[in-house]
Protein backbone atom coordinates (compact mmCIF):
# COMPACT_ATOMS: atom_id res chain seq x y z
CA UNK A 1 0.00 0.00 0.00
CA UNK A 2 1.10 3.33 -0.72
CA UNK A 3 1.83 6.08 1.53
CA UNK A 4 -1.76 8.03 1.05
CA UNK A 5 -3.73 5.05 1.45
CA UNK A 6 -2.14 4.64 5.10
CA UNK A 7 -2.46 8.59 5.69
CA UNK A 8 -6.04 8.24 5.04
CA UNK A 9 -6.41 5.02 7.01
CA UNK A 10 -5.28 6.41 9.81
CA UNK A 11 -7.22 9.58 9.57
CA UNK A 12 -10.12 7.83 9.13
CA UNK A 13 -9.86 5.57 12.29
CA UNK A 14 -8.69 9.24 13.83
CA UNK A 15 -12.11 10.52 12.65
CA UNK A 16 -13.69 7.42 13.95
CA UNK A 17 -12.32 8.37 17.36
CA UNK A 18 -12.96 11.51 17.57
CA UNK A 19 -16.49 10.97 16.89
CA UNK A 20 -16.78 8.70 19.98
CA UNK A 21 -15.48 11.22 22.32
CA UNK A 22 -17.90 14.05 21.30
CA UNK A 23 -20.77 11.41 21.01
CA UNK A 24 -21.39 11.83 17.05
CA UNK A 25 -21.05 7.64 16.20
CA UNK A 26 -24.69 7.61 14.94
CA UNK A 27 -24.56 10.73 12.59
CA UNK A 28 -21.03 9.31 11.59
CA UNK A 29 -22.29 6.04 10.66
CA UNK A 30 -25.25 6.95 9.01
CA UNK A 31 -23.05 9.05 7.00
CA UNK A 32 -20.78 6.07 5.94
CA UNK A 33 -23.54 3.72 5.47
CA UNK A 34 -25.16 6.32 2.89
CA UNK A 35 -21.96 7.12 1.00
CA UNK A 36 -21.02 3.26 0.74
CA UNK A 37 -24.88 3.21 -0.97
CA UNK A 38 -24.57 5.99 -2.97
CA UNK A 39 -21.29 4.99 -4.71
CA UNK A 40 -22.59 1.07 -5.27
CA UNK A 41 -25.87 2.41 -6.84
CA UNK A 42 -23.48 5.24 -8.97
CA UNK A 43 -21.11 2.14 -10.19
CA UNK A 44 -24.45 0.30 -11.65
CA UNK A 45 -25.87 3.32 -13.01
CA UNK A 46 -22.19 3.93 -14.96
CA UNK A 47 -21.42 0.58 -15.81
């Protein structure tokens, strides 16, 4: 893996814990879950 896939691992798991400490994990989530949908449904439309 390259270098910016690790920066943005890391940042995300950052993110991840930053969210639990201000008590955000269910906005967070619900973000991710819709993105992850979003870009599945964009890859069938474009295919």
């Amino acid at each position: 893996m390259g270098l910016k896939s690790n920066i943005y691992k890391i940042l995300r798991i950052w993110n991840d814990v930053d969210a639990v400490k201000k008590g955000r994990v269910g906005k967070r989530v619900g973000r991710r879950v819709a993105g992850k949908t979003t870009g599945k449904a964009l890859r069938k439309l474009f295919k």
